[in-house]
Protein backbone atom coordinates (compact mmCIF):
# COMPACT_ATOMS: atom_id res chain seq x y z
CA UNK A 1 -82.73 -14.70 203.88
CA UNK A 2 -84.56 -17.64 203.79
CA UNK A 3 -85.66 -19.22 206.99
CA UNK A 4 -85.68 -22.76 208.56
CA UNK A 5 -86.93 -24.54 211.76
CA UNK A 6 -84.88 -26.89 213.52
CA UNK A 7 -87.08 -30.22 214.06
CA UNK A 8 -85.98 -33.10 215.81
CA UNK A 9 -86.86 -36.13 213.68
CA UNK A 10 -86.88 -39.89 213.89
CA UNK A 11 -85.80 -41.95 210.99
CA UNK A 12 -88.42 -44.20 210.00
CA UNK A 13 -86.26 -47.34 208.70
CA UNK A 14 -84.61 -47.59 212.21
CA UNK A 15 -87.43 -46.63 214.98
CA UNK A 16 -85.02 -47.24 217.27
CA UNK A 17 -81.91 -45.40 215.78
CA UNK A 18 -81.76 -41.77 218.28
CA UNK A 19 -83.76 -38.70 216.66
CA UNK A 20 -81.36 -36.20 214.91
CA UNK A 21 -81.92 -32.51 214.74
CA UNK A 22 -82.83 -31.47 210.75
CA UNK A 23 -83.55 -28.16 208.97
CA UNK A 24 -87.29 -28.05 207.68
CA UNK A 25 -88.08 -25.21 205.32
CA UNK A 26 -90.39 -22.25 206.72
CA UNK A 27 -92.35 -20.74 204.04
CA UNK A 28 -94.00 -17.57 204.04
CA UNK A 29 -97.05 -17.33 203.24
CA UNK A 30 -97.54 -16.33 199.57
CA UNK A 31 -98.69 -12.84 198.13
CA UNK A 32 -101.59 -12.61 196.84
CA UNK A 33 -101.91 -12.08 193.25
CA UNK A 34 -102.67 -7.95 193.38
CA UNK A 35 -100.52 -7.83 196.05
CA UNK A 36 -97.71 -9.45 193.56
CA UNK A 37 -98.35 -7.91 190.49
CA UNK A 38 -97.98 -4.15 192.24
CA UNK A 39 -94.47 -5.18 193.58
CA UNK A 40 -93.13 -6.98 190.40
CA UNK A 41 -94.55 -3.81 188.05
CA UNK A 42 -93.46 -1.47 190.72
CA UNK A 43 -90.68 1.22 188.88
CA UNK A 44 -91.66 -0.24 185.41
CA UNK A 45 -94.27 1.21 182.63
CA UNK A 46 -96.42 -2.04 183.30
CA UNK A 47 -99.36 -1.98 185.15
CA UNK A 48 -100.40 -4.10 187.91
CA UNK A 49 -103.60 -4.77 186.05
CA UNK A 50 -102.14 -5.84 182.67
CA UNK A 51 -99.84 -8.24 184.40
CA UNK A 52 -102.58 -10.06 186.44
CA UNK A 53 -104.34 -10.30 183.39
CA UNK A 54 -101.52 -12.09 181.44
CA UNK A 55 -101.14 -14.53 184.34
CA UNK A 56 -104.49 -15.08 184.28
CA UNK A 57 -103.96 -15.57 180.10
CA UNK A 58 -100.83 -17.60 180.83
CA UNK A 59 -103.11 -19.82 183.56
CA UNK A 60 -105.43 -20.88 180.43
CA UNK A 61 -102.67 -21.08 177.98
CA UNK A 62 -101.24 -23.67 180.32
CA UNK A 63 -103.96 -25.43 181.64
CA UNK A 64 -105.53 -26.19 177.61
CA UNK A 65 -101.90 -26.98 176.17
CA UNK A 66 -101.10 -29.09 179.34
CA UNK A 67 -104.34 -31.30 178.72
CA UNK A 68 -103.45 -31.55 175.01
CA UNK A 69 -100.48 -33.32 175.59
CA UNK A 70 -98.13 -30.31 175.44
CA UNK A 71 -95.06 -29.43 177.62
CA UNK A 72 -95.45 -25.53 178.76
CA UNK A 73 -92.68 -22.93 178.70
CA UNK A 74 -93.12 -20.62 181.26
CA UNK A 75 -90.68 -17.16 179.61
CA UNK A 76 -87.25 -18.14 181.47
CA UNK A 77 -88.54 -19.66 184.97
CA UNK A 78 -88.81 -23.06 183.33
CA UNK A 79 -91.40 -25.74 182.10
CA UNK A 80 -94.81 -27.52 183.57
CA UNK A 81 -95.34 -30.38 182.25
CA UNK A 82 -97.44 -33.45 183.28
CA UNK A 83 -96.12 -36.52 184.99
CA UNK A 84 -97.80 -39.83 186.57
CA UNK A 85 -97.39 -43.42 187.59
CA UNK A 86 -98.45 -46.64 186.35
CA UNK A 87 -99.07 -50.02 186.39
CA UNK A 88 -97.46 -53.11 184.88
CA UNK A 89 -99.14 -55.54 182.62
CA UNK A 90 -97.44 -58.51 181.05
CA UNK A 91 -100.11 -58.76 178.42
CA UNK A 92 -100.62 -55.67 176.71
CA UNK A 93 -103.81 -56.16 175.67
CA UNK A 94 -104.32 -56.21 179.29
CA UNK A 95 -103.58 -52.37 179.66
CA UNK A 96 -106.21 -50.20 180.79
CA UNK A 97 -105.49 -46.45 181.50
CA UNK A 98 -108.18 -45.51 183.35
CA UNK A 99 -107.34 -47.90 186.14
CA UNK A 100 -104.10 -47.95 185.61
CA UNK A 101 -102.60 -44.66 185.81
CA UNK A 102 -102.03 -43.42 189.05
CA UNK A 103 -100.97 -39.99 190.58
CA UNK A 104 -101.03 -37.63 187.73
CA UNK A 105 -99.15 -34.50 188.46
CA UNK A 106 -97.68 -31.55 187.05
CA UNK A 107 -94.62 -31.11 187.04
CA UNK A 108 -92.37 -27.84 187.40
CA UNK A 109 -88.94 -28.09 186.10
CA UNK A 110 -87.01 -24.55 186.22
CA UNK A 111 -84.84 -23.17 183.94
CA UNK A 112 -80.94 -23.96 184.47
CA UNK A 113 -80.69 -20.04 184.44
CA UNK A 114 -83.39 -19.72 186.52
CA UNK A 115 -82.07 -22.12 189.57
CA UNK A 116 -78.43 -21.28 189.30
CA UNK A 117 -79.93 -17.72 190.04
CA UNK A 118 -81.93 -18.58 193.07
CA UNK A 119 -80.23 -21.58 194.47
CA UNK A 120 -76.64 -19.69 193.85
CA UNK A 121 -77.85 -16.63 196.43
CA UNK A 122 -80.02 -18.31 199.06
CA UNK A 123 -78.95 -17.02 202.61
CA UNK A 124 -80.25 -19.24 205.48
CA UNK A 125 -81.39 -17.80 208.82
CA UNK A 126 -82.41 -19.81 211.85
CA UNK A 127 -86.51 -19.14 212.26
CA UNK A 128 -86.57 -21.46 215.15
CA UNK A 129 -87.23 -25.33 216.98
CA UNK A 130 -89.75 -27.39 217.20
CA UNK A 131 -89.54 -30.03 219.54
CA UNK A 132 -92.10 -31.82 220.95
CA UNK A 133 -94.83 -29.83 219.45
CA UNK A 134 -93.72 -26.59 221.20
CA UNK A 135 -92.54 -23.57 218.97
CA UNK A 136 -90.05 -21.97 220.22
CA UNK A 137 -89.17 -18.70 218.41
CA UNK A 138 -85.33 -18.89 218.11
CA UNK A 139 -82.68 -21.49 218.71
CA UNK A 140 -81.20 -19.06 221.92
CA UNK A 141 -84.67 -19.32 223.19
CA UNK A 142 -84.82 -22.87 222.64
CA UNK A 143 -81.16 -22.73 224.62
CA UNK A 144 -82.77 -20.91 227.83
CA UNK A 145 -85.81 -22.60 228.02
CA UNK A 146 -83.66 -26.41 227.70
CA UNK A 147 -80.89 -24.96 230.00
CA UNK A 148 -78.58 -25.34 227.31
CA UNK A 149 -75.35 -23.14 226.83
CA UNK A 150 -72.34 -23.95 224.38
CA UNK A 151 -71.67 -22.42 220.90
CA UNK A 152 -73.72 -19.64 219.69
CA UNK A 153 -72.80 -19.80 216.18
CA UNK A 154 -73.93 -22.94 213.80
CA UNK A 155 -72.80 -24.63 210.95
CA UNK A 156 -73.96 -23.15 207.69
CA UNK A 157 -75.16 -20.25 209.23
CA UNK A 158 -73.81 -16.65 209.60
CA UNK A 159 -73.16 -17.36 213.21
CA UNK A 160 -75.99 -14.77 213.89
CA UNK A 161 -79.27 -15.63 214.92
CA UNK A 162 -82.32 -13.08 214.26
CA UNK A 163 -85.36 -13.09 215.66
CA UNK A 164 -85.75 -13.37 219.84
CA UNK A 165 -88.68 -13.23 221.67
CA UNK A 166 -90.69 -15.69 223.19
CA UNK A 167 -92.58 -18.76 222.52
């Protein structure tokens, strides 16, 4: 299941327009790398070790193709490659890169495979509201400490809500 806060939220072409309730992503923190490689090797022949140290190969791999120029295949999760802005120049002996590209990036672009695979069997649970800078650890909580009652189930959802508790 992945979870998302409610947040109420203004919209910032129309100040004035009323502040809608959205969905905001809540991330869990991210393992570790030893922490990773012993569950992804876990039940296999691979050990932990040898798979950190082909991340870590992959990590220079990418980083030396990346500043060559290169677009980098990551197996079957997809591509990095780099992307930035830039300015205009009428004249183009006028161009000057240094000054004039802006906001290099890299980019991750995942495999079709890859996405239709994750995107096609994400779950969403309710993992709370934030309103007015107070947390509140579920959206019944939220209910009971607004005075709210009405539905319990919401759209999207599985009509259950985990996680109660307090603030």
């Amino acid at each position: 299941m992945y979870k998302y806060k409610l947040v109420k939220r203004g919209n910032p072409q129309n100040p004035d327009a009323p502040k809608k309730w959205y969905a905001s992503p809540l991330s869990e923190t991210a393992q570790d790398v030893k922490a990773m490689t012993r569950a992804a090797t876990e039940n296999t022949t691979v050990a932990p070790k040898e798979m950190e140290t082909a991340l870590e190969l992959l990590g220079n791999y990418a980083r030396q193709q990346l500043l060559q120029g290169h677009t980098v295949r990551v197996g079957d999760l997809g591509t990095l490659r780099i992307t930035f802005q830039s300015e205009g120049v009428e004249n183009i002996t006028d161009y000057q890169a240094s000054s004039m590209i802006k906001n290099a990036r890299i980019l991750f672009t995942p495999a079709k495979e890859f996405r239709e695979a994750v995107i096609g069997n994400l779950q969403f649970e309710n993992g709370g509201v934030l309103d007015e800078g107070v947390n509140y650890a579920s959206l019944t909580d939220y209910k009971k400490a607004k005075g709210l009652t009405g539905g319990t189930t919401e759209p999207g959802g599985s009509g259950e809500e985990e996680g109660g508790g307090g603030l």
